[in-house]
N, C-alpha and C. Protein backbone atom coordinates (compact mmCIF):
# COMPACT_ATOMS: atom_id res chain seq x y z
N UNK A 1 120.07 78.37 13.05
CA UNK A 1 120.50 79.72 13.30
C UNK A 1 119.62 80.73 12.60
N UNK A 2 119.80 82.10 12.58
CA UNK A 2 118.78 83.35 12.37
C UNK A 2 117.70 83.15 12.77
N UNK A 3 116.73 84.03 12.33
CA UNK A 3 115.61 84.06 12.71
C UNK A 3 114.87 82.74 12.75
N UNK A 4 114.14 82.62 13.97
CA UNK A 4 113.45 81.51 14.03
C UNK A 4 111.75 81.92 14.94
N UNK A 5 111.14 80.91 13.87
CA UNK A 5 109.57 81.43 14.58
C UNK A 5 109.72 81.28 16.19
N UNK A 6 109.01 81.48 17.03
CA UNK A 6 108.61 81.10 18.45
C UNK A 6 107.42 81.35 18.99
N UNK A 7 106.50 80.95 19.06
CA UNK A 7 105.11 81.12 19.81
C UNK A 7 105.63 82.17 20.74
N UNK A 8 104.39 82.98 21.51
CA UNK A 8 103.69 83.96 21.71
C UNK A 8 105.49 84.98 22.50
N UNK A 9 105.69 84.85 23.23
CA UNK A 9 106.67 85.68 24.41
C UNK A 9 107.34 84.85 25.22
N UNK A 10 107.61 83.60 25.24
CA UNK A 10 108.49 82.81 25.54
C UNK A 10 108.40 82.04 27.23
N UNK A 11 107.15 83.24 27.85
CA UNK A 11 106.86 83.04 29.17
C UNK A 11 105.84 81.44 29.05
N UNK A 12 105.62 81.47 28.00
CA UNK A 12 104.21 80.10 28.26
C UNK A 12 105.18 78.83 29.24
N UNK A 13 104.18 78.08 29.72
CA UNK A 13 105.11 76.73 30.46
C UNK A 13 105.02 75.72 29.67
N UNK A 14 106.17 74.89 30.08
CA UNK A 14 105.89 73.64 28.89
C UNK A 14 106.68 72.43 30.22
N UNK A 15 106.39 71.25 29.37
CA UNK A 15 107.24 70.44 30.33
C UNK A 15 107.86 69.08 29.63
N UNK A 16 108.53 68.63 29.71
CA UNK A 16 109.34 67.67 28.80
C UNK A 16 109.51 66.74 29.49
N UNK A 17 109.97 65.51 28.83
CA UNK A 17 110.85 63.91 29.64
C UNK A 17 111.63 63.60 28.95
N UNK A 18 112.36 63.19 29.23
CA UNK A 18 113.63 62.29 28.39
C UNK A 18 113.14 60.98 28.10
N UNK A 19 112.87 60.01 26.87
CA UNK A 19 112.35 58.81 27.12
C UNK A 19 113.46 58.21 28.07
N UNK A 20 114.72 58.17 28.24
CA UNK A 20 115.52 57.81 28.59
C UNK A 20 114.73 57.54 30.31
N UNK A 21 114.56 58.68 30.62
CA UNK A 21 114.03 59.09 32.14
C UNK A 21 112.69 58.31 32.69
N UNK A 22 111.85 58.12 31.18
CA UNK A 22 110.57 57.46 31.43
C UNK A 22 110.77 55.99 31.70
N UNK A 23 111.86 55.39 30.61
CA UNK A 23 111.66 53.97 30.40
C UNK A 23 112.25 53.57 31.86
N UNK A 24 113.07 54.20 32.21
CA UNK A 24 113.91 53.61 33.47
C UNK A 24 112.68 53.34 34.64
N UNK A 25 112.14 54.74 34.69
CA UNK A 25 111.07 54.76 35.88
C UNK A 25 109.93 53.85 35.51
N UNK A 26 109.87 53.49 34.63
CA UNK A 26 108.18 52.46 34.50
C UNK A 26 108.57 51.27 34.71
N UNK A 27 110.22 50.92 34.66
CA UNK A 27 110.22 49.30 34.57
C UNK A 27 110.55 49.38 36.19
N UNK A 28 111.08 50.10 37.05
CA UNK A 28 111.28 50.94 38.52
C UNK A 28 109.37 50.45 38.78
N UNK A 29 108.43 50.85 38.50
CA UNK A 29 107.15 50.84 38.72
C UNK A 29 106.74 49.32 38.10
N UNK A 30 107.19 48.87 37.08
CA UNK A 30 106.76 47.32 36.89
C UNK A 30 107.53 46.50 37.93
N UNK A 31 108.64 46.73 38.41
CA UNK A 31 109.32 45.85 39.31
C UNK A 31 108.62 45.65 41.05
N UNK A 32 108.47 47.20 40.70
CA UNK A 32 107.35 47.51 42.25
C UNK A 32 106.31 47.17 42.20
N UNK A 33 105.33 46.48 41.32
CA UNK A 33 103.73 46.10 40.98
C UNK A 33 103.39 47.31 41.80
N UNK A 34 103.75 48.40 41.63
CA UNK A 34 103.23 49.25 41.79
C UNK A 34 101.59 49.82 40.90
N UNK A 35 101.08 50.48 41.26
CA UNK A 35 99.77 51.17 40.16
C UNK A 35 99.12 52.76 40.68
N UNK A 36 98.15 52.68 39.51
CA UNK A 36 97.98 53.90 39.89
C UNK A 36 98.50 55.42 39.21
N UNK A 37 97.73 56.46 38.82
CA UNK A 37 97.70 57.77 38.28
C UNK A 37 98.91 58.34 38.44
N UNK A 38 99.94 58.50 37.42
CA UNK A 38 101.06 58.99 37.92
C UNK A 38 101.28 60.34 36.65
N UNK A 39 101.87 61.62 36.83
CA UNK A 39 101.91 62.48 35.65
C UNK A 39 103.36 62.46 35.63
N UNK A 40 104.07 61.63 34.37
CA UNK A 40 105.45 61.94 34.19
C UNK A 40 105.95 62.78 33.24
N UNK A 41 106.05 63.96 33.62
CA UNK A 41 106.76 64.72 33.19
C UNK A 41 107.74 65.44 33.73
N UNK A 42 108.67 65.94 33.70
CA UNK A 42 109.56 66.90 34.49
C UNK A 42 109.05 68.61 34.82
N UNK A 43 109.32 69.26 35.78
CA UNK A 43 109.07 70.08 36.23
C UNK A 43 108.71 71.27 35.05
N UNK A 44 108.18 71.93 35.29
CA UNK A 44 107.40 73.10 34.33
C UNK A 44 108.78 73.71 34.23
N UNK A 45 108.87 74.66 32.90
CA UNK A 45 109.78 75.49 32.48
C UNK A 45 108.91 76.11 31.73
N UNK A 46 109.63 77.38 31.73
CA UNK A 46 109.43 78.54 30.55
C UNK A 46 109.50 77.86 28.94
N UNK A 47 108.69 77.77 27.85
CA UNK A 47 109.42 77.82 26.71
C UNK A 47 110.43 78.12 26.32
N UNK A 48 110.47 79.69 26.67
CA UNK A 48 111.82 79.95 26.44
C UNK A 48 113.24 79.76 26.85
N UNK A 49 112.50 79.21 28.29
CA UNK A 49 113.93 78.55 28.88
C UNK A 49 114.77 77.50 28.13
N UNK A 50 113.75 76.73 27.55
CA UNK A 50 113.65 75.69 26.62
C UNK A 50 114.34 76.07 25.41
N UNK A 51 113.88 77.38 24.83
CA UNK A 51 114.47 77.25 23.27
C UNK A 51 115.95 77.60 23.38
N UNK A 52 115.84 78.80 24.59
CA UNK A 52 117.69 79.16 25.25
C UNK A 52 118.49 78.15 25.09
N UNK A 53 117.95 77.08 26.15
CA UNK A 53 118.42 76.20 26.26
C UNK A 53 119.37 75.01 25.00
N UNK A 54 118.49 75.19 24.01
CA UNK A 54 118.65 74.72 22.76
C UNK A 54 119.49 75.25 21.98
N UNK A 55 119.08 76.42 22.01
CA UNK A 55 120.28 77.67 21.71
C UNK A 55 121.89 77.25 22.13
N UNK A 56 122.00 77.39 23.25
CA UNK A 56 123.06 77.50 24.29
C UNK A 56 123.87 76.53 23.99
N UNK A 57 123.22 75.08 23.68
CA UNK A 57 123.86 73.68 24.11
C UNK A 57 124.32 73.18 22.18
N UNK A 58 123.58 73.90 21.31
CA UNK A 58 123.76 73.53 19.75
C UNK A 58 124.82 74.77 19.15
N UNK A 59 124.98 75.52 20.04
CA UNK A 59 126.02 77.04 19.31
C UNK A 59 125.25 77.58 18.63
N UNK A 60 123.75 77.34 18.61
CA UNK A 60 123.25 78.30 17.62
C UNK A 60 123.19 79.78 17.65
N UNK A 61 123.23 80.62 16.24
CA UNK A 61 123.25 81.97 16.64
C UNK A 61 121.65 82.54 16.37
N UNK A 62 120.60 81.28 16.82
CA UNK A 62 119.13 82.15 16.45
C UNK A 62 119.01 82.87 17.32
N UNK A 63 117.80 83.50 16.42
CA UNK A 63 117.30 84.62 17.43
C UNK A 63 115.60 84.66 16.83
N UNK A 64 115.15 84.40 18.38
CA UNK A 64 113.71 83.90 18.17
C UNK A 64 112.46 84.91 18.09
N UNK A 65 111.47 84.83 17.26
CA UNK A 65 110.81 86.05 16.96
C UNK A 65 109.66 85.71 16.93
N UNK A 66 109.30 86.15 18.76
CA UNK A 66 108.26 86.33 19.17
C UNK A 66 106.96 86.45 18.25
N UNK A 67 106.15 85.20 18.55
CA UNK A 67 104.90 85.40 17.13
C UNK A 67 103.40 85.67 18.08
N UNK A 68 102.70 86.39 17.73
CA UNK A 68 100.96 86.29 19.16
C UNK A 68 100.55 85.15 18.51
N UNK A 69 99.99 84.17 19.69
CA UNK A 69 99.20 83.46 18.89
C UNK A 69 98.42 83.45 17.99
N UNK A 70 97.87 84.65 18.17
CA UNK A 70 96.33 84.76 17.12
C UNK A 70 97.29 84.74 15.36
N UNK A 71 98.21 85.61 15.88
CA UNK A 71 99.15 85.81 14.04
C UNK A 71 99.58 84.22 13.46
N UNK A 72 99.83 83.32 14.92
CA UNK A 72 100.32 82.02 14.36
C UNK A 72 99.25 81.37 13.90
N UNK A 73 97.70 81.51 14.28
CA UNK A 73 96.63 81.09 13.82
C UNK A 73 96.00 81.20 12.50
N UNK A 74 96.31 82.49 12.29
CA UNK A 74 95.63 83.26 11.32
C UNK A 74 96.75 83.00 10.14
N UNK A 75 97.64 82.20 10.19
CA UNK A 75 98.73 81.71 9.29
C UNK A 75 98.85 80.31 9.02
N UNK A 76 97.96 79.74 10.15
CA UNK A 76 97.90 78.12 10.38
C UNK A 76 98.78 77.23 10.48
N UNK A 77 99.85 78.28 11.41
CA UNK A 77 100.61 77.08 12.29
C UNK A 77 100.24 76.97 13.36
N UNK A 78 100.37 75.02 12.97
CA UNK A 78 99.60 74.50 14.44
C UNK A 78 100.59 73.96 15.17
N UNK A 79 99.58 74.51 16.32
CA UNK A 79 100.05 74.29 18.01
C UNK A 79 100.81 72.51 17.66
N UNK A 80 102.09 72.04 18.77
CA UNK A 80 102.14 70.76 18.91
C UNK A 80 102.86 70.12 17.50
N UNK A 81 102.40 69.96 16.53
CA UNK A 81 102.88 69.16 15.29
C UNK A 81 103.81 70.24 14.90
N UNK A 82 103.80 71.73 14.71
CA UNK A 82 104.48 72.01 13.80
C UNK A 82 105.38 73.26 14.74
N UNK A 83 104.89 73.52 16.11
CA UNK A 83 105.44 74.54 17.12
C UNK A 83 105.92 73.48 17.90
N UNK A 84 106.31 72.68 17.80
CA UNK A 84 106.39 71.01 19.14
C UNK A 84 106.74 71.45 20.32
N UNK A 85 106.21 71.59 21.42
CA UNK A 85 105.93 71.60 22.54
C UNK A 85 105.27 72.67 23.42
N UNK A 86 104.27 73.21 22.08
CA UNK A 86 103.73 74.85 22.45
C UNK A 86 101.95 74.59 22.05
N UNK A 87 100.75 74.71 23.26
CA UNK A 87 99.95 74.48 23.16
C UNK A 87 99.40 75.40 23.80
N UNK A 88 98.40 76.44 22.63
CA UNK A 88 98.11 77.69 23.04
C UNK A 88 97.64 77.43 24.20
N UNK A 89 97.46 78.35 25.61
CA UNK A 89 97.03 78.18 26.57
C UNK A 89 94.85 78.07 26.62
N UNK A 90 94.87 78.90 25.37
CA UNK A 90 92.77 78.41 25.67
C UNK A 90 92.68 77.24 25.08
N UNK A 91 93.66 76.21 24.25
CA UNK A 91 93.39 75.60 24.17
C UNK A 91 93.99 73.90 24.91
N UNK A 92 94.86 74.15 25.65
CA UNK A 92 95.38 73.71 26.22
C UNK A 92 95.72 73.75 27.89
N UNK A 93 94.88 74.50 28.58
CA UNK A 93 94.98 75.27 29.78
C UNK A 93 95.36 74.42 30.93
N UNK A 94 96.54 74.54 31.72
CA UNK A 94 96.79 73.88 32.47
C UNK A 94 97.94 72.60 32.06
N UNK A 95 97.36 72.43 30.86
CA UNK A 95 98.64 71.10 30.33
C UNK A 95 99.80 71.26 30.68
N UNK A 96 100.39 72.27 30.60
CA UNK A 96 102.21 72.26 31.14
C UNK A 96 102.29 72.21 32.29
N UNK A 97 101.25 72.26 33.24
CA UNK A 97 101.57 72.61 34.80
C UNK A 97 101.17 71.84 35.57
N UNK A 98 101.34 70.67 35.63
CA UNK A 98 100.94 69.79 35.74
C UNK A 98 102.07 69.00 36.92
N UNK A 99 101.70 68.71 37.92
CA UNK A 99 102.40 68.17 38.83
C UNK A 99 102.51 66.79 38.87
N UNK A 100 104.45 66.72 38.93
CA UNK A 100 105.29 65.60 39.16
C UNK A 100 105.52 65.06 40.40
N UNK A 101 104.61 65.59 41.38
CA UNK A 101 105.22 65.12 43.04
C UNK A 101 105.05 63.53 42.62
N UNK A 102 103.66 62.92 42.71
CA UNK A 102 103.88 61.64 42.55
C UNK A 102 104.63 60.57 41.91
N UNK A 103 104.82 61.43 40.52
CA UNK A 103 106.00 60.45 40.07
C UNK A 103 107.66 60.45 40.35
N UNK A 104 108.15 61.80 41.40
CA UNK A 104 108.77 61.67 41.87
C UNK A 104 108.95 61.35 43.13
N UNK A 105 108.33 61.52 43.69
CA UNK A 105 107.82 60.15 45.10
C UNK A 105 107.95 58.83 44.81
N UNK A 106 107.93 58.16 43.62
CA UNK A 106 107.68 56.83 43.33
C UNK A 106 108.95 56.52 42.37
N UNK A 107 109.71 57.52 42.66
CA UNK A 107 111.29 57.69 41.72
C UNK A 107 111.30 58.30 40.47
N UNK A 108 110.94 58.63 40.06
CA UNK A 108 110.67 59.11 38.48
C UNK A 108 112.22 60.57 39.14
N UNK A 109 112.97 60.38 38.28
CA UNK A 109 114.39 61.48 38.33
C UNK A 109 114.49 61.64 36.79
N UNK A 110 114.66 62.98 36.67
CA UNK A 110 115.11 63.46 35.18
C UNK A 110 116.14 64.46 34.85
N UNK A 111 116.46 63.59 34.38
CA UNK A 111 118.41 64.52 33.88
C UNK A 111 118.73 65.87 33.58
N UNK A 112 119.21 66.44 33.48
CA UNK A 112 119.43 67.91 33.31
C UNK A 112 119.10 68.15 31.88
N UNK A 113 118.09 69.41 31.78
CA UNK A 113 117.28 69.62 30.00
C UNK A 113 118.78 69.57 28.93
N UNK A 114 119.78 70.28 29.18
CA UNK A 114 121.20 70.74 28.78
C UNK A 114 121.45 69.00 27.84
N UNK A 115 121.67 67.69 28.93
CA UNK A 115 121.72 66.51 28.31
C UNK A 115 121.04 66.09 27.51
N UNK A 116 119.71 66.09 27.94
CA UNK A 116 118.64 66.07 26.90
C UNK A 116 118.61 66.59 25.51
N UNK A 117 118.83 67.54 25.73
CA UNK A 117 118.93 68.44 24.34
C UNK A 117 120.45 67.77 23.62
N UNK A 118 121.43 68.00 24.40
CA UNK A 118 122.77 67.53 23.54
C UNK A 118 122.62 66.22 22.60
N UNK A 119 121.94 65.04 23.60
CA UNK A 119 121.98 63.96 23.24
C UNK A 119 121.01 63.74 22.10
N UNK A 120 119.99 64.24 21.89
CA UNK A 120 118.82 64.46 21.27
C UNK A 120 119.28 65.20 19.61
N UNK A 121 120.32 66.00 20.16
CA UNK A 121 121.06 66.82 18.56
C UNK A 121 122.34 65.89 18.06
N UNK A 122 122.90 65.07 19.01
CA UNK A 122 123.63 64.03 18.38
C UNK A 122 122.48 62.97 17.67
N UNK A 123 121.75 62.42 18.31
CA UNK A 123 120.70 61.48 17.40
C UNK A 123 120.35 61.91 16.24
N UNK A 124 119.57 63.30 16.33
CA UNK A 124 119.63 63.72 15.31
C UNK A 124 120.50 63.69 13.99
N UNK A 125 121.62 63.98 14.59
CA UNK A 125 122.63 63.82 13.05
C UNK A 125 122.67 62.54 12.68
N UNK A 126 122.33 61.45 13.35
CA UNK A 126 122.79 60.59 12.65
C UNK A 126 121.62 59.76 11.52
N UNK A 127 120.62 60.67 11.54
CA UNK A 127 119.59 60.89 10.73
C UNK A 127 120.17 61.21 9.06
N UNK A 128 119.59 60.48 8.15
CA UNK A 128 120.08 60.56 6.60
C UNK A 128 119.87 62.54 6.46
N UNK A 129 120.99 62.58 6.05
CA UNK A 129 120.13 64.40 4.87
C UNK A 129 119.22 64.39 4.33
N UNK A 130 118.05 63.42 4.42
CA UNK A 130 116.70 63.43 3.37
C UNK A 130 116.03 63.14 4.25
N UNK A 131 116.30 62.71 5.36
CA UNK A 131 115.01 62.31 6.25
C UNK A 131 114.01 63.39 6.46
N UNK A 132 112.65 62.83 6.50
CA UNK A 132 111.57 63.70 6.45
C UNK A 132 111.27 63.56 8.22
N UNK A 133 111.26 64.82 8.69
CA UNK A 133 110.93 64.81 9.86
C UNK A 133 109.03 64.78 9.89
N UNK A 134 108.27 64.27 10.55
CA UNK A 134 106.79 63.85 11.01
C UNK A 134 106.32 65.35 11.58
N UNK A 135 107.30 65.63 12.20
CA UNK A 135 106.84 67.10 13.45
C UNK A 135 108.17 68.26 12.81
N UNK A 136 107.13 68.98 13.60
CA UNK A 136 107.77 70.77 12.64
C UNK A 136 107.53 71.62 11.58
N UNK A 137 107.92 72.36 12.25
CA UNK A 137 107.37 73.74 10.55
C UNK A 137 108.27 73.53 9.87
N UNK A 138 107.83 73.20 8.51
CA UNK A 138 109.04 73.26 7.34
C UNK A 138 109.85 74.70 7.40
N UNK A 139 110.88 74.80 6.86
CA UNK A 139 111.72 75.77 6.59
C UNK A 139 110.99 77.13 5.88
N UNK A 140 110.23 76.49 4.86
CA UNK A 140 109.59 77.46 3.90
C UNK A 140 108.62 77.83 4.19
N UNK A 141 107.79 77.22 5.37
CA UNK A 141 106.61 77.68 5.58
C UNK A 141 107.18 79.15 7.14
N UNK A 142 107.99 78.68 7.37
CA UNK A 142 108.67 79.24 8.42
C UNK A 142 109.63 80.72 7.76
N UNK A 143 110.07 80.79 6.81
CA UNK A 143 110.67 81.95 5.95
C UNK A 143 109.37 82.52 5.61
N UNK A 144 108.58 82.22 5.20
CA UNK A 144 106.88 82.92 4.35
C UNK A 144 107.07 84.04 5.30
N UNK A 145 106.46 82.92 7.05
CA UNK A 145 105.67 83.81 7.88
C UNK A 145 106.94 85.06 8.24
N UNK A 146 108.41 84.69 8.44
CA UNK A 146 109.21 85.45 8.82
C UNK A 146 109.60 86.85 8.44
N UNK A 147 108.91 86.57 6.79
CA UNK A 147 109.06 87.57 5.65
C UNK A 147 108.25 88.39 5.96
N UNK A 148 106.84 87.90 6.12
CA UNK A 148 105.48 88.50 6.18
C UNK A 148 106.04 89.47 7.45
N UNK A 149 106.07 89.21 8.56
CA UNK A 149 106.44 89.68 10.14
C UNK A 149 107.66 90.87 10.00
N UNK A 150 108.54 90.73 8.94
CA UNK A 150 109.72 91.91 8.78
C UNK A 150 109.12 93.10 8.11
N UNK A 151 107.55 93.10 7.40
CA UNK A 151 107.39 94.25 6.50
C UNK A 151 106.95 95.01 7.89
C-alpha cells in the first residue's frame, strides 16, 4: 500500500504466463510430438493494467507514482530484476508485443490475470517473514527514490 514506484506512465505493454498455463500446454505439445517456434506468452496488456490489477485483487490502497525512465536510470533502478516486468522500450523494443496466435492455435489457454495474481499472493504468504526475495526493489531503495520525487 502507499506510494509505490512504477516505471514511466503505465501505458508501456507487458505480457505475462501463468507457469500453471505453460506447464499444461508443453506437456499438450510433448504429447503431440509436436515442434517448432512457438511465443508463449499471453496477450499484451498495459502495465498498468497489470499493477491495477494487483491493486484490485490484494485490497491494496497504493497509489503508483509514475517515474520517466531516464529518472529510474539516473537512480539505477533496473529494468526486469528490480521493476519485474518493465523493460524500457529502447532497450527492449518490441518484447511485450509479441504474438501468441501460434501458441494459441496449438492450445496454449491462459487464465484470467485476476487468478493469477490471487493465487500468486496466496503463495506468496506462505513464504517465511525473512525470506529474501531474488527480484525487486527493496523497500528502502524504493522510499530514497520516493522521497527524492516528493521535494
Amino acid at each position: 500500500g502507499g506510494d509505490v514506484l512504477a516505471p514511466v506512465n503505465g501505458n508501456e505493454p507487458t505480457q505475462v504466463i501463468d507457469v500453471r498455463d505453460l506447464s499444461e500446454w508443453t506437456i499438450k505439445l510433448i504429447e503431440a510430438e509436436a515442434s517448432g517456434v512457438y511465443n508463449a506468452v499471453d496477450a499484451t496488456c498495459p502495465l498498468g493494467e497489470l499493477l491495477e490489477t494487483c491493486k484490485r485483487v490484494s485490497g491494496s490502497d497504493a497509489r503508483f507514482i509514475w517515474t520517466p525512465a531516464n529518472v529510474l536510470a539516473k537512480h539505477e533502478i533496473a529494468p526486469w530484476m528490480e521493476l519485474t516486468v518493465w523493460i524500457p522500450e529502447e532497450e527492449g523494443a518490441g518484447q511485450s508485443r509479441i504474438s501468441n496466435a501460434r501458441a494459441v492455435a496449438s492450445g496454449l489457454t491462459c487464465r484470467p490475470l485476476e487468478e493469477t495474481v490471487r493465487d500468486t499472493l496466496a503463495w506468496a504468504k506462505t513464504r517465511p517473514t525473512d525470506y529474501v526475495w531474488r527480484a525487486g526493489l527493496k523497500a528502502e531503495k524504493e522510499k530514497e527514490l520516493l522521497n527524492l520525487l516528493s521535494q
